[in-house]
Structures are given as structure tokens and as C-alpha cells.
C-alpha atoms as a PDB file:
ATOM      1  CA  UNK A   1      85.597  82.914  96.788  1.00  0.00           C
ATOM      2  CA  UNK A   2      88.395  85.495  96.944  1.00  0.00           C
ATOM      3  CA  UNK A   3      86.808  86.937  99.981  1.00  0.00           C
ATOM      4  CA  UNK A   4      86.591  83.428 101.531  1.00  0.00           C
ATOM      5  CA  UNK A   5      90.163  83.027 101.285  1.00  0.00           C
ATOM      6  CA  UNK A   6      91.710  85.759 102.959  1.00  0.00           C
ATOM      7  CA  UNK A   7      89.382  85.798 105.546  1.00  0.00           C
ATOM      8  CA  UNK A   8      90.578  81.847 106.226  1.00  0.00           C
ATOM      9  CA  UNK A   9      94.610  82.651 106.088  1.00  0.00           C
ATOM     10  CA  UNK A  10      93.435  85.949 108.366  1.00  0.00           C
ATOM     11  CA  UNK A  11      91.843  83.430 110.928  1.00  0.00           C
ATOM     12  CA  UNK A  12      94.199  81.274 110.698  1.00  0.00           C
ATOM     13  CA  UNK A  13      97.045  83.342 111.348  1.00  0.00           C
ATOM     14  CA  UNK A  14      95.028  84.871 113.952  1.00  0.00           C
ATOM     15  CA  UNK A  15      94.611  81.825 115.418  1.00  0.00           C
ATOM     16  CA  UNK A  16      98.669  81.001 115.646  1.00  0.00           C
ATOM     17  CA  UNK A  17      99.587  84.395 117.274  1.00  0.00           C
ATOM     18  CA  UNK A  18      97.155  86.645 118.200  1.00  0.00           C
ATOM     19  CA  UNK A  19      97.506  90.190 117.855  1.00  0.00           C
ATOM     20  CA  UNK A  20      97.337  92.358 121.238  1.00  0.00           C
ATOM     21  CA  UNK A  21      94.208  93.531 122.215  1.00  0.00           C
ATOM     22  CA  UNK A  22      96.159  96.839 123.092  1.00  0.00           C
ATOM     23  CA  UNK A  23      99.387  97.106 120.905  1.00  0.00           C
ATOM     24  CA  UNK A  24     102.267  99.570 121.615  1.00  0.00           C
ATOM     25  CA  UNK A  25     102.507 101.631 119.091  1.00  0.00           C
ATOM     26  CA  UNK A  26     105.586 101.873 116.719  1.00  0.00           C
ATOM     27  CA  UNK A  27     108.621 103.694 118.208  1.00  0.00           C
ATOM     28  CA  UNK A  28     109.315 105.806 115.170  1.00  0.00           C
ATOM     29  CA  UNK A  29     107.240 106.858 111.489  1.00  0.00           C
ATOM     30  CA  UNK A  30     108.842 103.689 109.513  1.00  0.00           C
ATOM     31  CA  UNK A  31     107.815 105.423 106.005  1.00  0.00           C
ATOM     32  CA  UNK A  32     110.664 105.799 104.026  1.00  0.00           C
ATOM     33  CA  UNK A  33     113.403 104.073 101.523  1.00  0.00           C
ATOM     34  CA  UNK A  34     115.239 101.105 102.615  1.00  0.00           C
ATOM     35  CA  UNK A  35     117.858  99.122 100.788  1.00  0.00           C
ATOM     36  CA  UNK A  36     119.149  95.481 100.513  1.00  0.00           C
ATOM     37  CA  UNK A  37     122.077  94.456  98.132  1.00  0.00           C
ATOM     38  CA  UNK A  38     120.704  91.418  97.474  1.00  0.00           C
ATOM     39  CA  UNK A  39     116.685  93.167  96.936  1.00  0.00           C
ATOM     40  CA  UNK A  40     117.498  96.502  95.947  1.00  0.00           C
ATOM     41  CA  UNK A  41     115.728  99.134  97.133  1.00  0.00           C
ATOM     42  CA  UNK A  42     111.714  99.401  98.456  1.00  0.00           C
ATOM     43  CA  UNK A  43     109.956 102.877  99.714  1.00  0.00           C
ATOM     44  CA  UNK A  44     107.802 101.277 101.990  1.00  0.00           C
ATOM     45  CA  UNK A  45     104.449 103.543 102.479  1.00  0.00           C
ATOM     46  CA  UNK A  46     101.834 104.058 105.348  1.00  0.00           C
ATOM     47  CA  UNK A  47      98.202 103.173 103.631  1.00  0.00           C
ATOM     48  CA  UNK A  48      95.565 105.811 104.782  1.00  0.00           C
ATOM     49  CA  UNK A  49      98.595 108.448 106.008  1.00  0.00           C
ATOM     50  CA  UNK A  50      97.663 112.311 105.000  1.00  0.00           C
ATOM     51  CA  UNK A  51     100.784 112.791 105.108  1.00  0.00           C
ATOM     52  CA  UNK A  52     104.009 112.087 103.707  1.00  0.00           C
ATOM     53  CA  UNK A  53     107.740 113.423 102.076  1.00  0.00           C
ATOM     54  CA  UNK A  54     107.025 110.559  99.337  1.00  0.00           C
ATOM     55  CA  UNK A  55     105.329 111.630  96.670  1.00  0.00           C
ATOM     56  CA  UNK A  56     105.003 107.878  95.015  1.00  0.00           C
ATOM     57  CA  UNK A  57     103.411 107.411  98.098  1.00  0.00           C
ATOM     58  CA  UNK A  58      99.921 109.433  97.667  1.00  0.00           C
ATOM     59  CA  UNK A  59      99.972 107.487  94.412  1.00  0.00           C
ATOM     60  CA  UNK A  60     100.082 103.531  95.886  1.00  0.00           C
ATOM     61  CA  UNK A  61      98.150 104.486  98.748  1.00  0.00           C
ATOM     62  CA  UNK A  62      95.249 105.615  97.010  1.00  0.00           C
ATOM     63  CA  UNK A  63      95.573 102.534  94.360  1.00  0.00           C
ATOM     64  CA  UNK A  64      96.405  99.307  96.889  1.00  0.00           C
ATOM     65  CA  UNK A  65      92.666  99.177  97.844  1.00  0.00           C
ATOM     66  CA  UNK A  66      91.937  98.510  93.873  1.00  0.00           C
ATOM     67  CA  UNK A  67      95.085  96.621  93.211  1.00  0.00           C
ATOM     68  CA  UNK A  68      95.665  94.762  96.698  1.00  0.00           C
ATOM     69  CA  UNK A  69      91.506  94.236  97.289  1.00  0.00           C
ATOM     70  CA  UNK A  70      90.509  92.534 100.501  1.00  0.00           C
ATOM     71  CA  UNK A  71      94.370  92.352 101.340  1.00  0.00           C
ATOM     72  CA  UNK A  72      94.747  95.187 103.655  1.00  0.00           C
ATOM     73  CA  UNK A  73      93.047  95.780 106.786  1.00  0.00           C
ATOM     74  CA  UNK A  74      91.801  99.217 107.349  1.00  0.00           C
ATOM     75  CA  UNK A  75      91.707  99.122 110.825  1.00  0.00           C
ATOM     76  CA  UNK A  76      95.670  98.197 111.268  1.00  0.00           C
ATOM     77  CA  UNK A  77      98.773 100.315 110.590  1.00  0.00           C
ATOM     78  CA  UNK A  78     100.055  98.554 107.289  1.00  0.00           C
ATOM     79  CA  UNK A  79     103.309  99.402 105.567  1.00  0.00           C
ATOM     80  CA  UNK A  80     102.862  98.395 101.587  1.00  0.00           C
ATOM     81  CA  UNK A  81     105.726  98.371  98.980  1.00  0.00           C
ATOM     82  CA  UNK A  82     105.946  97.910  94.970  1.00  0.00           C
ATOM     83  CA  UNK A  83     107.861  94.791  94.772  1.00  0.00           C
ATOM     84  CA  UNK A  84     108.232  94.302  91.226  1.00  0.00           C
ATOM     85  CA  UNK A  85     109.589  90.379  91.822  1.00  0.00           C
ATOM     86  CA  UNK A  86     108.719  87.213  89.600  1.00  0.00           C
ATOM     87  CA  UNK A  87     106.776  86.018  92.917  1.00  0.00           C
ATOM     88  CA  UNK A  88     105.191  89.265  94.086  1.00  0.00           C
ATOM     89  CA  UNK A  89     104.242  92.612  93.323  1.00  0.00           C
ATOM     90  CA  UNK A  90     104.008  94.105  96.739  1.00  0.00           C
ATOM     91  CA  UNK A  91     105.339  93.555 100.194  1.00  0.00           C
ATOM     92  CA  UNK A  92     102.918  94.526 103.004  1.00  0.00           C
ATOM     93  CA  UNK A  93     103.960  94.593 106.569  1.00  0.00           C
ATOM     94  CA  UNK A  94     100.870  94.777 109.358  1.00  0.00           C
ATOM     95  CA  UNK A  95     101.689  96.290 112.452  1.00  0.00           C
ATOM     96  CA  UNK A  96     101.589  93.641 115.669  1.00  0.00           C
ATOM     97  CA  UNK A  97     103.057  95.287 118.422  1.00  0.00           C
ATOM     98  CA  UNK A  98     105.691  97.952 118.949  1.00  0.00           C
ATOM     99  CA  UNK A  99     108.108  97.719 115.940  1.00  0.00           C
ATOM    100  CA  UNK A 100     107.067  94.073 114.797  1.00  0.00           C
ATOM    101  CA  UNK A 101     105.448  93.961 111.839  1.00  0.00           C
ATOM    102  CA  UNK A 102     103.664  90.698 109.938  1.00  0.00           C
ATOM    103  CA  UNK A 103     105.120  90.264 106.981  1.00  0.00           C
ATOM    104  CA  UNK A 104     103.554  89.435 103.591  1.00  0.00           C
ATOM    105  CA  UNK A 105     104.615  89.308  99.963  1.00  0.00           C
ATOM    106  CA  UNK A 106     101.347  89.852  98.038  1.00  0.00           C
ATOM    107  CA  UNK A 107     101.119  89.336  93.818  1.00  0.00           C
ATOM    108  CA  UNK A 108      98.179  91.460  92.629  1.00  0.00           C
ATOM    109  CA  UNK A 109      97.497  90.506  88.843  1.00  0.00           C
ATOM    110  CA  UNK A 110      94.696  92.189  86.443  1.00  0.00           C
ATOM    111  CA  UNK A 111      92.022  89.901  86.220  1.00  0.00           C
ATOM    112  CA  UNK A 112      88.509  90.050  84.467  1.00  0.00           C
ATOM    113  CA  UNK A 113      87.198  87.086  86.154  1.00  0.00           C
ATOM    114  CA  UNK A 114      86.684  89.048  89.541  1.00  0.00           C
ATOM    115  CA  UNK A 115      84.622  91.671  90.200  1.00  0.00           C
ATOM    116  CA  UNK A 116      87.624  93.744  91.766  1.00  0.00           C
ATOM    117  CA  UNK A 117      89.147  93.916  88.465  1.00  0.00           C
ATOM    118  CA  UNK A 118      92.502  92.257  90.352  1.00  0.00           C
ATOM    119  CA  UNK A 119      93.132  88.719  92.020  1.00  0.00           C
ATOM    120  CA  UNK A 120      95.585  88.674  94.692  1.00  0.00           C
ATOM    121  CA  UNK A 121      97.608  85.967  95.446  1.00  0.00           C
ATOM    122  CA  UNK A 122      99.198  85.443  98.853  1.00  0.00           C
ATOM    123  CA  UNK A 123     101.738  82.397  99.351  1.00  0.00           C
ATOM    124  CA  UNK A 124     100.756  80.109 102.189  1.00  0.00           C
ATOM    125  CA  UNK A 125     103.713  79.218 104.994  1.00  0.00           C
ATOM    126  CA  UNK A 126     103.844  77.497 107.787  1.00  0.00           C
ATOM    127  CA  UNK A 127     106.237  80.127 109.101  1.00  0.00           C
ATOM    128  CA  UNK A 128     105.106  83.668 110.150  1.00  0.00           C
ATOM    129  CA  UNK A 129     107.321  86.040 108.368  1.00  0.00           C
ATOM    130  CA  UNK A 130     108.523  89.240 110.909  1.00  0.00           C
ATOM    131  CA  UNK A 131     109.796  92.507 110.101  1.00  0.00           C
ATOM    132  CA  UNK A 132     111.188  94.196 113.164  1.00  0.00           C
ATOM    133  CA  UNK A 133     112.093  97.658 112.656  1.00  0.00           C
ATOM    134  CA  UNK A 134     115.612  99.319 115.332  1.00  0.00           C
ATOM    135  CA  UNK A 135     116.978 102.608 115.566  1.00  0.00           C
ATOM    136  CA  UNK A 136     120.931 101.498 115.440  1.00  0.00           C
ATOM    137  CA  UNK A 137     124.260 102.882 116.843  1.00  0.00           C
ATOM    138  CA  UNK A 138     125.320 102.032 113.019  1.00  0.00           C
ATOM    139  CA  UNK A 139     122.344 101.549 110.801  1.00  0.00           C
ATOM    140  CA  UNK A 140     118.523 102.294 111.720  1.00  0.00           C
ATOM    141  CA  UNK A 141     116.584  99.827 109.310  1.00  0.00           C
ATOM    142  CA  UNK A 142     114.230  96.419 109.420  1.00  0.00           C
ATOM    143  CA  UNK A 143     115.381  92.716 109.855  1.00  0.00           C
ATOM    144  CA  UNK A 144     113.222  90.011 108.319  1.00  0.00           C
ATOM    145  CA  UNK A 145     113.203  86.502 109.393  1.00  0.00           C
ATOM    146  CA  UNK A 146     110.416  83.303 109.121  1.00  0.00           C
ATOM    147  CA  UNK A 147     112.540  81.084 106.694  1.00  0.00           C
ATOM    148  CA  UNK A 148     112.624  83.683 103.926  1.00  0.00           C
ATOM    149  CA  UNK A 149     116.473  83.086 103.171  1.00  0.00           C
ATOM    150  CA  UNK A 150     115.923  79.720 101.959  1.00  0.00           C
ATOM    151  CA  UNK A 151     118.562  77.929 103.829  1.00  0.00           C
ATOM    152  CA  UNK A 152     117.231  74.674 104.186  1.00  0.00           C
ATOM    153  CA  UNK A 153     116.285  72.103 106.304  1.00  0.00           C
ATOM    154  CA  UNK A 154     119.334  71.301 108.998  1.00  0.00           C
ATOM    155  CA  UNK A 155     120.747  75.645 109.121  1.00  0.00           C
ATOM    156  CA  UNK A 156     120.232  77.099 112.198  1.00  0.00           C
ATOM    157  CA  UNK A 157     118.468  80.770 112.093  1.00  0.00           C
ATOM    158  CA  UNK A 158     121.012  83.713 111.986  1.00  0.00           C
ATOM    159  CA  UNK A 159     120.959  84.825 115.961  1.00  0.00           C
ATOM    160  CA  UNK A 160     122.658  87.239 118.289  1.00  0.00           C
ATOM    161  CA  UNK A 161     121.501  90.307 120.464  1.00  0.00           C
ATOM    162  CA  UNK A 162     120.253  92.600 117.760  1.00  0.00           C
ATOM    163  CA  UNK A 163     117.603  92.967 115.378  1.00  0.00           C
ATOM    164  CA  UNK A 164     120.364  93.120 112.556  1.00  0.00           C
ATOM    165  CA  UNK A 165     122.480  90.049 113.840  1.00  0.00           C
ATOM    166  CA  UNK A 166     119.326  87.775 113.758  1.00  0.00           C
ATOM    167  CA  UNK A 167     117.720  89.042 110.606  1.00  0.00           C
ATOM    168  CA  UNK A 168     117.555  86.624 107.513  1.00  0.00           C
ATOM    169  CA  UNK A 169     117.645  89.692 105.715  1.00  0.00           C
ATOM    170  CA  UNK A 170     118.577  93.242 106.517  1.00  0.00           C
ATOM    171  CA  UNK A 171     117.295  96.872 104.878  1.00  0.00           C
ATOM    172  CA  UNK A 172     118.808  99.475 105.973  1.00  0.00           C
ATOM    173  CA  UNK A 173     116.979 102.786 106.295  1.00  0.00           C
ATOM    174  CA  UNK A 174     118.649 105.283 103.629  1.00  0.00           C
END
């Protein structure tokens, strides 16, 4: 049943924005720490990298395809996170294209009524959430945006030229 359900949201989010057949590849190695005052801090981690300076990173890696099962696809480039949040455990971001991520805030909890050993919950919107990762003048980091900020019905987006200026919410690289 579990199965069944992530392979309907990935359709169906397939379905609203396809990803490129032939994606440009990210413009920098986005594994690292990043920081929001409002957040706190995340080290967000390339699943299936050899390689890395984070050593909490060898450690989630090898663990989201127990915790996170059926949530990340192998064949992408996927950022994942420990959240540690009421709603979620872990933020994943899939590569799209270039330095645009999909973003998803996943809650993993033990469970003995699936095989996996964990059910995985992901919330359903009817916004796609972005993460779109810059190299600044100022600040190198990722803007979010999808309705995440919870403004409401009737506030206008943030906007402006830069990834920062039109982010809900901004990490900055640290």
C-alpha cells in the first residue's frame, strides 16, 4: 500500500512538471551546513556520494534507504537532511534541473506494521515546493518558496531579481 502511494504522488507530480529528459547538472557540490534563524541549522547530504568532509553524512546516507524506504529515488541526485521538526524528520531535495531542486519534508516513524520496519509520511500540496541553490556577491545559500511561509490567502509571494529576494525562506551556506 505504501509502495502504491508514493508511486501515485511521484506520477502525479510528474505529471504537473516534468523533469528534463536531459537536466543540467548542478553548478556547484551543494553538500554542506546551511542556516536559517527562524529553522536553525540543517547539513544537507548527497545520498549515494563516496565522498564527503561530513562525517554525519556516511552515517544518514547509508541509513535513509531503511529509514526514508521507497522515498528516494536512486537514479536522481537527492540532497536529504535530519529535520528533527514536530511535522518531519527529514527534508529531501531532488535535483530538477541546474540548481533547482524539488523540495520535500518527509516524517519517517518506526513502525511494525510494515515490512520496512518504517512508514513514511509525505504531506500532500497543491504547491510544488523549490529549493534553488546561488553562489552570491553576499551570501552563497538556497531559497525556498511553494507557500511554505504560511502567509495566507490574499499575500503576494516575496519577489525581486535574486534567488534570495524571492525566497519564502533563506539558508545561507555557512
Amino acid at each position: 500500500m505504501k509502495a502504491a502511494a508514493v508511486a501515485n504522488y511521484e506520477k502525479a507530480l510528474s505529471e504537473r512538471i516534468p523533469r528534463p529528459d536531459n537536466p543540467a547538472p548542478p553548478k556547484a557540490h551543494w553538500e554542506g551546513r546551511y542556516k536559517n534563524d527562524a529553522y536553525g541549522e540543517i547539513l544537507l547530504c548527497l545520498v549515494g556520494s563516496k565522498w564527503s568532509s561530513f562525517p554525519e553524512c556516511f552515517q544518514l546516507t547509508d541509513e535513509v534507504h531503511t529509514t526514508l524506504p521507497g522515498a528516494i529515488n536512486p537514479s536522481i541526485p537527492t540532497l536529504v537532511a535530519k529535520w528533527n521538526k514536530i511535522w518531519a524528520s527529514h527534508i529531501v531535495l531532488e535535483h530538477f534541473d541546474g540548481d533547482l531542486y524539488n523540495a520535500s519534508a518527509l516524517n519517517s516513524i518506526v513502525s511494525s506494521a510494515t515490512d520496512d520496519g518504517f512508514w513514511v509520511h509525505q504531506e500532500g500540496r497543491d504547491e510544488l515546493i523549490t529549493a534553488e541553490f546561488v553562489i552570491g556577491e553576499d551570501e552563497t545559500g538556497f531559497g525556498v518558496t511553494g507557500g511554505i511561509w504560511g502567509a495566507g490567502p490574499g499575500v503576494d509571494p516575496p519577489n525581486g531579481d535574486t534567488v534570495q529576494e524571492r525566497a519564502e525562506v533563506w539558508f545561507k551556506k555557512l
